[in-house]
PDB file of N, CA and C in Angstrom:
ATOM      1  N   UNK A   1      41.331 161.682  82.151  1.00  0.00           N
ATOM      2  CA  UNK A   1      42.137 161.199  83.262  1.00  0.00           C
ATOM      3  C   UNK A   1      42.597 159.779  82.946  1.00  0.00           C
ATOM      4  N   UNK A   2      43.792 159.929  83.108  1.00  0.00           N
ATOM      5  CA  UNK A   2      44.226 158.493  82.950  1.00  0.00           C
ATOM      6  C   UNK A   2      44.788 157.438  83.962  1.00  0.00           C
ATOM      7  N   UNK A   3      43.944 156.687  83.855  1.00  0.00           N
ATOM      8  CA  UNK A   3      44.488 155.490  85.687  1.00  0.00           C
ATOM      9  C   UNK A   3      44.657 154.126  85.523  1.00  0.00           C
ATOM     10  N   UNK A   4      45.459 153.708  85.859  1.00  0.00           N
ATOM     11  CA  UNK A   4      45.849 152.076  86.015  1.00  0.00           C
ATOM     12  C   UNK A   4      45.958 151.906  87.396  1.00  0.00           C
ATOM     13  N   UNK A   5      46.717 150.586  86.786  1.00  0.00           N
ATOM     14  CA  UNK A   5      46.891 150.000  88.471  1.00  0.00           C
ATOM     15  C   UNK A   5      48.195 150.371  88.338  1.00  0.00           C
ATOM     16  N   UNK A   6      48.865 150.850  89.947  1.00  0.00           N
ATOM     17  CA  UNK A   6      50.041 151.650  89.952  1.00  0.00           C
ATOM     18  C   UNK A   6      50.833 150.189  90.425  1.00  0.00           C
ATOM     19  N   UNK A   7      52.545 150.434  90.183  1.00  0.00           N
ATOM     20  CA  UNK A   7      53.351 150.201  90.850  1.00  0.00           C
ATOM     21  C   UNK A   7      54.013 151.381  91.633  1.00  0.00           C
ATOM     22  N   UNK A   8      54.641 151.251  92.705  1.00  0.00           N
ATOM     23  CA  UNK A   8      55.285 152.247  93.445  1.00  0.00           C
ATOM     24  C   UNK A   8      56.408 153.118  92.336  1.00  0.00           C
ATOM     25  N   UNK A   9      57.056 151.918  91.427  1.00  0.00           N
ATOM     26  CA  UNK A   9      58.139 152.458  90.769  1.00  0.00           C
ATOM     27  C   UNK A   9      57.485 153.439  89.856  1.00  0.00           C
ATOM     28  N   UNK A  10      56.199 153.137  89.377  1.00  0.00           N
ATOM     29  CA  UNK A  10      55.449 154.243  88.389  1.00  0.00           C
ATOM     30  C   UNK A  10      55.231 155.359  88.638  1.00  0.00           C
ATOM     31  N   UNK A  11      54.539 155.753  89.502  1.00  0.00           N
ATOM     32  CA  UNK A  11      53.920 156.422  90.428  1.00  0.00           C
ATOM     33  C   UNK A  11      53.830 157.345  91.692  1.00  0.00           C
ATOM     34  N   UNK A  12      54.289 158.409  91.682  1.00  0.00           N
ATOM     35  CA  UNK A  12      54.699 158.636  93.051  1.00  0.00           C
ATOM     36  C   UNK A  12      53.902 159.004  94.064  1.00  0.00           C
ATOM     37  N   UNK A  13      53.188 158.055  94.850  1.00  0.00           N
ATOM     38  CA  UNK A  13      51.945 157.988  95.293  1.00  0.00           C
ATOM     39  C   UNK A  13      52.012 159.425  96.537  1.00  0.00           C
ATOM     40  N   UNK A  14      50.827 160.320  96.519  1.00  0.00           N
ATOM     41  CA  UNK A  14      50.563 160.998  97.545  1.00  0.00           C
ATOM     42  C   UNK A  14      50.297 160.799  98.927  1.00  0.00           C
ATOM     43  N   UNK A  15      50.015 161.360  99.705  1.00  0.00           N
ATOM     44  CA  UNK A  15      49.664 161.441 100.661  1.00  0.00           C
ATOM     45  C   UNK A  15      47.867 161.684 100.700  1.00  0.00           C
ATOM     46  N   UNK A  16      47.852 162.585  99.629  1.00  0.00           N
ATOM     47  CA  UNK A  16      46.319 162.631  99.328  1.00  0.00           C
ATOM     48  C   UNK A  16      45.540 161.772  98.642  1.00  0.00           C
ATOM     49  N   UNK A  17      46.931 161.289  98.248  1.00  0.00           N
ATOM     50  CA  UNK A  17      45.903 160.216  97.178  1.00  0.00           C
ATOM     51  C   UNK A  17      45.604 159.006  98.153  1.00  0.00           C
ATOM     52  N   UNK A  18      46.172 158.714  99.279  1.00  0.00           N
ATOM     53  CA  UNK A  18      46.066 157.459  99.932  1.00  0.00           C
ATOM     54  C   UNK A  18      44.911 157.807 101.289  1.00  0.00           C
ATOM     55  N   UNK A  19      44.968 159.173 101.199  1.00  0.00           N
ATOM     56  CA  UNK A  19      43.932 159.513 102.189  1.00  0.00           C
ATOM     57  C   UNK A  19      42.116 159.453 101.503  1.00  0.00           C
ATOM     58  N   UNK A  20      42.223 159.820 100.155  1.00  0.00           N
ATOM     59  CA  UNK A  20      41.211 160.146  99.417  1.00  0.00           C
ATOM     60  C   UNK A  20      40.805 158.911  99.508  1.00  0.00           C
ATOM     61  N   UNK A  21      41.722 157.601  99.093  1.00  0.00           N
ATOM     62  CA  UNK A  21      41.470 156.374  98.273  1.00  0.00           C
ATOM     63  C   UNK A  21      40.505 155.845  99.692  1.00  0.00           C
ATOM     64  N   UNK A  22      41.392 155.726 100.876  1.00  0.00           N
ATOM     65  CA  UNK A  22      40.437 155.416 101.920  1.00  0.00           C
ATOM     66  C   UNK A  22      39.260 155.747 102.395  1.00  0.00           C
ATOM     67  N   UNK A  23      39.237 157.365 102.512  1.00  0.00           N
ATOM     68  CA  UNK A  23      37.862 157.533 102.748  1.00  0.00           C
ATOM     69  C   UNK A  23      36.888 157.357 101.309  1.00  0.00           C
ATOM     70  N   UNK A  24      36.920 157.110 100.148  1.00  0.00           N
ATOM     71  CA  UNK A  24      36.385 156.920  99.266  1.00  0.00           C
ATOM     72  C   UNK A  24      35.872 155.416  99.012  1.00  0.00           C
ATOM     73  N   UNK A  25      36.535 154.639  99.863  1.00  0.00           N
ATOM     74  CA  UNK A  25      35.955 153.215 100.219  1.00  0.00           C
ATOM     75  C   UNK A  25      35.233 153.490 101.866  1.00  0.00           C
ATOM     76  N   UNK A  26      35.512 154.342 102.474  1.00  0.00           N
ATOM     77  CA  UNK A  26      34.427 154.292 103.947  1.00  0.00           C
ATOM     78  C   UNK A  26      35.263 153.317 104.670  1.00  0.00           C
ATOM     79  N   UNK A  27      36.458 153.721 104.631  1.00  0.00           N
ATOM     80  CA  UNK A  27      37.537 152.337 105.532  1.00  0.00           C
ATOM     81  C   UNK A  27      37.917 153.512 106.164  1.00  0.00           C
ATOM     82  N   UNK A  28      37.987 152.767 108.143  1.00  0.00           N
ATOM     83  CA  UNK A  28      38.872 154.070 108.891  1.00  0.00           C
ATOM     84  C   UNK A  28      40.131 153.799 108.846  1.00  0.00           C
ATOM     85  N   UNK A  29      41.234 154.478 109.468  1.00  0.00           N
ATOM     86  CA  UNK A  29      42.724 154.690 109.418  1.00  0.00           C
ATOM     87  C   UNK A  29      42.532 152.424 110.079  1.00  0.00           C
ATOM     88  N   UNK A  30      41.850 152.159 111.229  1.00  0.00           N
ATOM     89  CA  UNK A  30      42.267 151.257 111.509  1.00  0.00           C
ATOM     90  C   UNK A  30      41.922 149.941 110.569  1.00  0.00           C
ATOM     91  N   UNK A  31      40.878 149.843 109.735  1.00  0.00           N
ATOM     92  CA  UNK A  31      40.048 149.248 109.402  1.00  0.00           C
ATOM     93  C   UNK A  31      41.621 148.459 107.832  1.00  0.00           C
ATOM     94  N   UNK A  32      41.731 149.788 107.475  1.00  0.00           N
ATOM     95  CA  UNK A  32      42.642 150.279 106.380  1.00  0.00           C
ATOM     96  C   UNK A  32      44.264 149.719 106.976  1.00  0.00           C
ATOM     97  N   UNK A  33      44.597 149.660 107.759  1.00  0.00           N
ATOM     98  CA  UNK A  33      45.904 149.151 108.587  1.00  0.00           C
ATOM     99  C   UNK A  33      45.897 147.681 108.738  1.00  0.00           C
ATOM    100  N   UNK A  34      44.491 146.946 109.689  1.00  0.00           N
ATOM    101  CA  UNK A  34      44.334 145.668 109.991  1.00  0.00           C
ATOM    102  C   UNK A  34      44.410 144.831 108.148  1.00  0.00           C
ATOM    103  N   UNK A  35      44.024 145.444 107.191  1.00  0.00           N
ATOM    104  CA  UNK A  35      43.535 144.961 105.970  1.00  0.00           C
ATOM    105  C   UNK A  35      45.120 144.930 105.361  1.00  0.00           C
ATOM    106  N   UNK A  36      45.697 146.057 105.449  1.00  0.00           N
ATOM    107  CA  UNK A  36      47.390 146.043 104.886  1.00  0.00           C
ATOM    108  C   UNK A  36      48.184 145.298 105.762  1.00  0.00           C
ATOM    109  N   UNK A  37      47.722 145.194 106.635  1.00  0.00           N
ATOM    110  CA  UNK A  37      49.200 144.544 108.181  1.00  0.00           C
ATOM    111  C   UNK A  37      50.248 145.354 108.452  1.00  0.00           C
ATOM    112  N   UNK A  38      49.405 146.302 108.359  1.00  0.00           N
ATOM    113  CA  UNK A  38      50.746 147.661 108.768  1.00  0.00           C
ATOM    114  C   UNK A  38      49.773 148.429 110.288  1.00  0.00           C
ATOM    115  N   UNK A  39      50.553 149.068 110.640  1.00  0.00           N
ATOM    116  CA  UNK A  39      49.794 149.686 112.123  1.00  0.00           C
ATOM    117  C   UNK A  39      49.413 151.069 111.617  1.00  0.00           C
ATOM    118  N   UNK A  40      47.933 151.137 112.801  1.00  0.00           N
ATOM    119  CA  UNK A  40      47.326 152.621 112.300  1.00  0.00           C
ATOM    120  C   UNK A  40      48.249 153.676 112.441  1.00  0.00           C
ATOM    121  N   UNK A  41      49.479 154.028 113.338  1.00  0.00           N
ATOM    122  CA  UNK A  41      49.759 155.222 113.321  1.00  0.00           C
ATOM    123  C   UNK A  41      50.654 155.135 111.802  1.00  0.00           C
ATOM    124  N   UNK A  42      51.235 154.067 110.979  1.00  0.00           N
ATOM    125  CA  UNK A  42      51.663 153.717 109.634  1.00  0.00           C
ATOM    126  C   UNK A  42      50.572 154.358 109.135  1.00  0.00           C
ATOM    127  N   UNK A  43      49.355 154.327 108.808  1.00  0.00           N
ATOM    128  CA  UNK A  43      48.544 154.871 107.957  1.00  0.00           C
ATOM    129  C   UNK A  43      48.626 156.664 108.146  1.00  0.00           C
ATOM    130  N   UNK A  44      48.303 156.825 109.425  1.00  0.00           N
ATOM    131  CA  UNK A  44      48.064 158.318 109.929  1.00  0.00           C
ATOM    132  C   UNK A  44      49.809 159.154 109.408  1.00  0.00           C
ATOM    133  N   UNK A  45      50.909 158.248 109.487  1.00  0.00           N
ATOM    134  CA  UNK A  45      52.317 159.154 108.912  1.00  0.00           C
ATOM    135  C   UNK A  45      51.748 158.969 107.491  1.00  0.00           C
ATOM    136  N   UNK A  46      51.401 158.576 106.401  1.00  0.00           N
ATOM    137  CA  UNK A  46      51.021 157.945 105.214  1.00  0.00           C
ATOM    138  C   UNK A  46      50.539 158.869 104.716  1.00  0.00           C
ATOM    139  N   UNK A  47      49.709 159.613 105.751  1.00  0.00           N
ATOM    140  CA  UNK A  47      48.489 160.239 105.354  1.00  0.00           C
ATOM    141  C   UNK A  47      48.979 162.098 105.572  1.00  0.00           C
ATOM    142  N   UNK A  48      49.579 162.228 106.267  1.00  0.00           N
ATOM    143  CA  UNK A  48      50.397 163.390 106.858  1.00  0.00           C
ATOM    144  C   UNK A  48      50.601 164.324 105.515  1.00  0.00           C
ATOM    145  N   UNK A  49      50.709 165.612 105.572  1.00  0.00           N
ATOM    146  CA  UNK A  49      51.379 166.273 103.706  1.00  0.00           C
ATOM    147  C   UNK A  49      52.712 166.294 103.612  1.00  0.00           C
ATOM    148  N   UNK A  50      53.958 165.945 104.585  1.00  0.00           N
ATOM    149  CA  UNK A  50      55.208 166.066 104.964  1.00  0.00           C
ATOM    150  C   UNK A  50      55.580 164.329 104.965  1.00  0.00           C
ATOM    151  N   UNK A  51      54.841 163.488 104.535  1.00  0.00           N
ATOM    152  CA  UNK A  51      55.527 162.117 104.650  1.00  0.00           C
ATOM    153  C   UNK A  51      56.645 161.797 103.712  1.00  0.00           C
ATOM    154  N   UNK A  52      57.344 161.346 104.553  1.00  0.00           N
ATOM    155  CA  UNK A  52      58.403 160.717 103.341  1.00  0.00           C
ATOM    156  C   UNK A  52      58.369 159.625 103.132  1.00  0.00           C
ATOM    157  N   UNK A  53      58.144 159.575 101.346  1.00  0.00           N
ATOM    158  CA  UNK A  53      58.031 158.499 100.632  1.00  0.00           C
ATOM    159  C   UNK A  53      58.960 157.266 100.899  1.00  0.00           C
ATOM    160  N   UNK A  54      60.237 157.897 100.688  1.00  0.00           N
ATOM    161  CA  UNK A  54      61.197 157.061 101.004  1.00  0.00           C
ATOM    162  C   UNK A  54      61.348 155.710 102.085  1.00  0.00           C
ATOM    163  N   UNK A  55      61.148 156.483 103.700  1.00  0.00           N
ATOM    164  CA  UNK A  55      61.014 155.737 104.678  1.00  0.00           C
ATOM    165  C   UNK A  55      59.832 154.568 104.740  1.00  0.00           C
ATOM    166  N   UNK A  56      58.789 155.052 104.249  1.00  0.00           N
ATOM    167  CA  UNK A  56      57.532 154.189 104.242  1.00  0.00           C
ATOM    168  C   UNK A  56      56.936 153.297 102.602  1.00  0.00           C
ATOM    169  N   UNK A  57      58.298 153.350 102.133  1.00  0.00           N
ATOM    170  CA  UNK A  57      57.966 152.273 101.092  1.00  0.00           C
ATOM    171  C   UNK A  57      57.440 150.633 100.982  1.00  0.00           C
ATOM    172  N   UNK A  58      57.823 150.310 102.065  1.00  0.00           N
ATOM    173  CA  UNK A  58      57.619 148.970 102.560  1.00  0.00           C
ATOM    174  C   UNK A  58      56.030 148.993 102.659  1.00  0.00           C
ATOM    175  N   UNK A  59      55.910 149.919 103.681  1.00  0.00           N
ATOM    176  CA  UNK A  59      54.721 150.033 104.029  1.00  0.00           C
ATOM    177  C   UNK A  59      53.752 150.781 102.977  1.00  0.00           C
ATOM    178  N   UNK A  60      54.068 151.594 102.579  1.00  0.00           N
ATOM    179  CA  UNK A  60      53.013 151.796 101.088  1.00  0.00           C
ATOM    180  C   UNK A  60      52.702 151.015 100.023  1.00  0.00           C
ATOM    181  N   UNK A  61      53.831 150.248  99.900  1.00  0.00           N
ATOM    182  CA  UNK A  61      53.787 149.518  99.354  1.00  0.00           C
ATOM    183  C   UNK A  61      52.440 148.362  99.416  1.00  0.00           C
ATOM    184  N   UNK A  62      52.351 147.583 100.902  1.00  0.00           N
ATOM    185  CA  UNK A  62      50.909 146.889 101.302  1.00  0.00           C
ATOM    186  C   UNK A  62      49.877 147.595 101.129  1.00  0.00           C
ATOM    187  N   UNK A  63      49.874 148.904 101.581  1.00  0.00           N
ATOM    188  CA  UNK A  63      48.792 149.799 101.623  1.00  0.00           C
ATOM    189  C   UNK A  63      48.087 149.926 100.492  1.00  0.00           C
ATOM    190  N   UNK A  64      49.096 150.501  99.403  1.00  0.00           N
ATOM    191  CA  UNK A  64      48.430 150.670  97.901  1.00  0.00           C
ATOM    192  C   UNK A  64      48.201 149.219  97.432  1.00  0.00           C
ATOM    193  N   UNK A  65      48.762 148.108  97.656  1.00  0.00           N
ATOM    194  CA  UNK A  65      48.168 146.979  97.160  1.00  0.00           C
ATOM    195  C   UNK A  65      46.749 146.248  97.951  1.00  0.00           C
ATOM    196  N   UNK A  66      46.811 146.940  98.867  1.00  0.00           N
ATOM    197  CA  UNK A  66      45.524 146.645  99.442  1.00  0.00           C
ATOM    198  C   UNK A  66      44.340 147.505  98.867  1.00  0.00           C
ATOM    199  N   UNK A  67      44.407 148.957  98.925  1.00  0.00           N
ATOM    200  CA  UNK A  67      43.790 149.555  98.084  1.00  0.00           C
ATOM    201  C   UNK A  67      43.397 149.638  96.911  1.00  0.00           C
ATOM    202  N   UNK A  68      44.273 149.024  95.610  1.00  0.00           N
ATOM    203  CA  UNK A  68      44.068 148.229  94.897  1.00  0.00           C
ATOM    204  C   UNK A  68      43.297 146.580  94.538  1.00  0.00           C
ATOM    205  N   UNK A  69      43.410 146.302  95.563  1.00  0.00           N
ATOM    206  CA  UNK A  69      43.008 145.280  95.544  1.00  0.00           C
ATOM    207  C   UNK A  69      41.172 144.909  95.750  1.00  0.00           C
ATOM    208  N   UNK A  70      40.935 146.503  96.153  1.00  0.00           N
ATOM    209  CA  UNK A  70      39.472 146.978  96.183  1.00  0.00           C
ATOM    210  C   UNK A  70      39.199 147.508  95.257  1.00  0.00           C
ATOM    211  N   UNK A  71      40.062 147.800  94.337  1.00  0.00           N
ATOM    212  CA  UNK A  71      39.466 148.562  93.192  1.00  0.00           C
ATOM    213  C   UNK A  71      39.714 149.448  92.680  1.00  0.00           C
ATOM    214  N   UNK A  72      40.889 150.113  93.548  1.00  0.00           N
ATOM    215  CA  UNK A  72      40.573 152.031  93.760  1.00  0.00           C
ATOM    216  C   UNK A  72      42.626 151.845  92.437  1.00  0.00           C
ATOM    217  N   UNK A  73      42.381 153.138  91.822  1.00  0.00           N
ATOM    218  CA  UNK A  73      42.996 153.172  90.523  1.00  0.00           C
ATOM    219  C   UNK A  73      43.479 154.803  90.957  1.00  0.00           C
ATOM    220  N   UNK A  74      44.868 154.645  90.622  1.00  0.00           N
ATOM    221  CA  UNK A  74      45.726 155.903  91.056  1.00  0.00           C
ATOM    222  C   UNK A  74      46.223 156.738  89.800  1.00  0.00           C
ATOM    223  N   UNK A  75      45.613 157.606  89.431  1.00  0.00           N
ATOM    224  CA  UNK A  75      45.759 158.473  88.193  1.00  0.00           C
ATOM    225  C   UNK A  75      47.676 158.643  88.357  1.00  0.00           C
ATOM    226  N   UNK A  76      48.283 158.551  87.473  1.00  0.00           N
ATOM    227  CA  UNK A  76      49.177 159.276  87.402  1.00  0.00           C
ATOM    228  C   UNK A  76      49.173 161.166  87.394  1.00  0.00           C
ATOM    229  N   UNK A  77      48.315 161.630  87.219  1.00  0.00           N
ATOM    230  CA  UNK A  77      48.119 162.927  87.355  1.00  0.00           C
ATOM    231  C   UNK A  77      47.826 163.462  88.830  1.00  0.00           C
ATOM    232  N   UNK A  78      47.720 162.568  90.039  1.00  0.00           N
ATOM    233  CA  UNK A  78      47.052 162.942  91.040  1.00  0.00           C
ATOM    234  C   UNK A  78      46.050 162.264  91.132  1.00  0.00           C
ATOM    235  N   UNK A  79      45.218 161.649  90.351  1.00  0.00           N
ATOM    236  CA  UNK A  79      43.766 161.351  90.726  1.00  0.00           C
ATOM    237  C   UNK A  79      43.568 160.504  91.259  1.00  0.00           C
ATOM    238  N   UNK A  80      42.315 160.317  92.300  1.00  0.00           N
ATOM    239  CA  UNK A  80      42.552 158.787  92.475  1.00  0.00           C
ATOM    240  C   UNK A  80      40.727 158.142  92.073  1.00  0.00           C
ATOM    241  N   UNK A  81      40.412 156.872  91.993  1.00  0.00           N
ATOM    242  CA  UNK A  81      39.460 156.608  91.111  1.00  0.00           C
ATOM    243  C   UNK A  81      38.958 155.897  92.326  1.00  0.00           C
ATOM    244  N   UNK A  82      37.671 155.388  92.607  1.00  0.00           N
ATOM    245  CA  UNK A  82      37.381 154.229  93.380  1.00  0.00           C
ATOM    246  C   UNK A  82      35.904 154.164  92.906  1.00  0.00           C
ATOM    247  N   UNK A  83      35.825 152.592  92.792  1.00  0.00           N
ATOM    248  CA  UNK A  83      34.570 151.963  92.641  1.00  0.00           C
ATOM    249  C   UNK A  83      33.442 152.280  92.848  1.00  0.00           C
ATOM    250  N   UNK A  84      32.255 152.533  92.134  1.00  0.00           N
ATOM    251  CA  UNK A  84      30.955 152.612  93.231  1.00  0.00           C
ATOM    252  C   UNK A  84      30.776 151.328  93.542  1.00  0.00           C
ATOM    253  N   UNK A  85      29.832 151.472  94.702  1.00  0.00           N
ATOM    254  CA  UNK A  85      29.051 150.286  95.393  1.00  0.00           C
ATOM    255  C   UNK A  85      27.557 150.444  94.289  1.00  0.00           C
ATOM    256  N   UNK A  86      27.527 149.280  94.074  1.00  0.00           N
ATOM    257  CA  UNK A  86      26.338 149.192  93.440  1.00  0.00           C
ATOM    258  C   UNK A  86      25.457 148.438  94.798  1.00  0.00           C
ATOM    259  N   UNK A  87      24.018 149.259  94.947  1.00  0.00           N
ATOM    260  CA  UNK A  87      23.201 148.813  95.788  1.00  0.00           C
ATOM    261  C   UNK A  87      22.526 147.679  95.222  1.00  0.00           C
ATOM    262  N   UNK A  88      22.028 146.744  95.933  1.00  0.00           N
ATOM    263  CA  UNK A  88      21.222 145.748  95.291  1.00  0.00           C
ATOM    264  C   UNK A  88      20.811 144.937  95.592  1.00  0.00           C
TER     265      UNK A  88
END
């Protein structure tokens, strides 16, 4: 599997992949919104299987850089990667 850090132009980010990436950090729809500065029902269209990319670029745009910015790595194949928590 191969993953970097995405740009939007790279990448054509899912709907699953932005749903996965969140619950894979344990962030809720609001938690995940207040952190991007976009509003929860922005996350919940984001997250939808019918979203269009197009309209919510702005806003995916924060989103995936926020998500990124935790760690989490967007396969170009679909995948999406996120950090463990190391206990300690």
């Amino acid at each position: 599997m191969q993953t970097r850090k995405s740009t939007m132009m790279e990448i054509n980010m899912t709907p699953a992949q932005i749903e996965a990436a969140r619950v894979g950090l344990k962030m809720t729809r609001a938690e995940l919104a207040k952190a991007a500065m976009v509003s929860e029902a922005t996350i919940l269209r984001m997250e939808k299987p019918k979203a269009k990319a197009s309209s919510l670029s702005r806003n995916r745009d924060k989103v995936v850089a926020e998500l990124e910015s935790r760690g989490v790595e967007f396969g170009e194949d679909g995948s999406v990667r996120v950090p463990t928590q190391n206990a300690g």
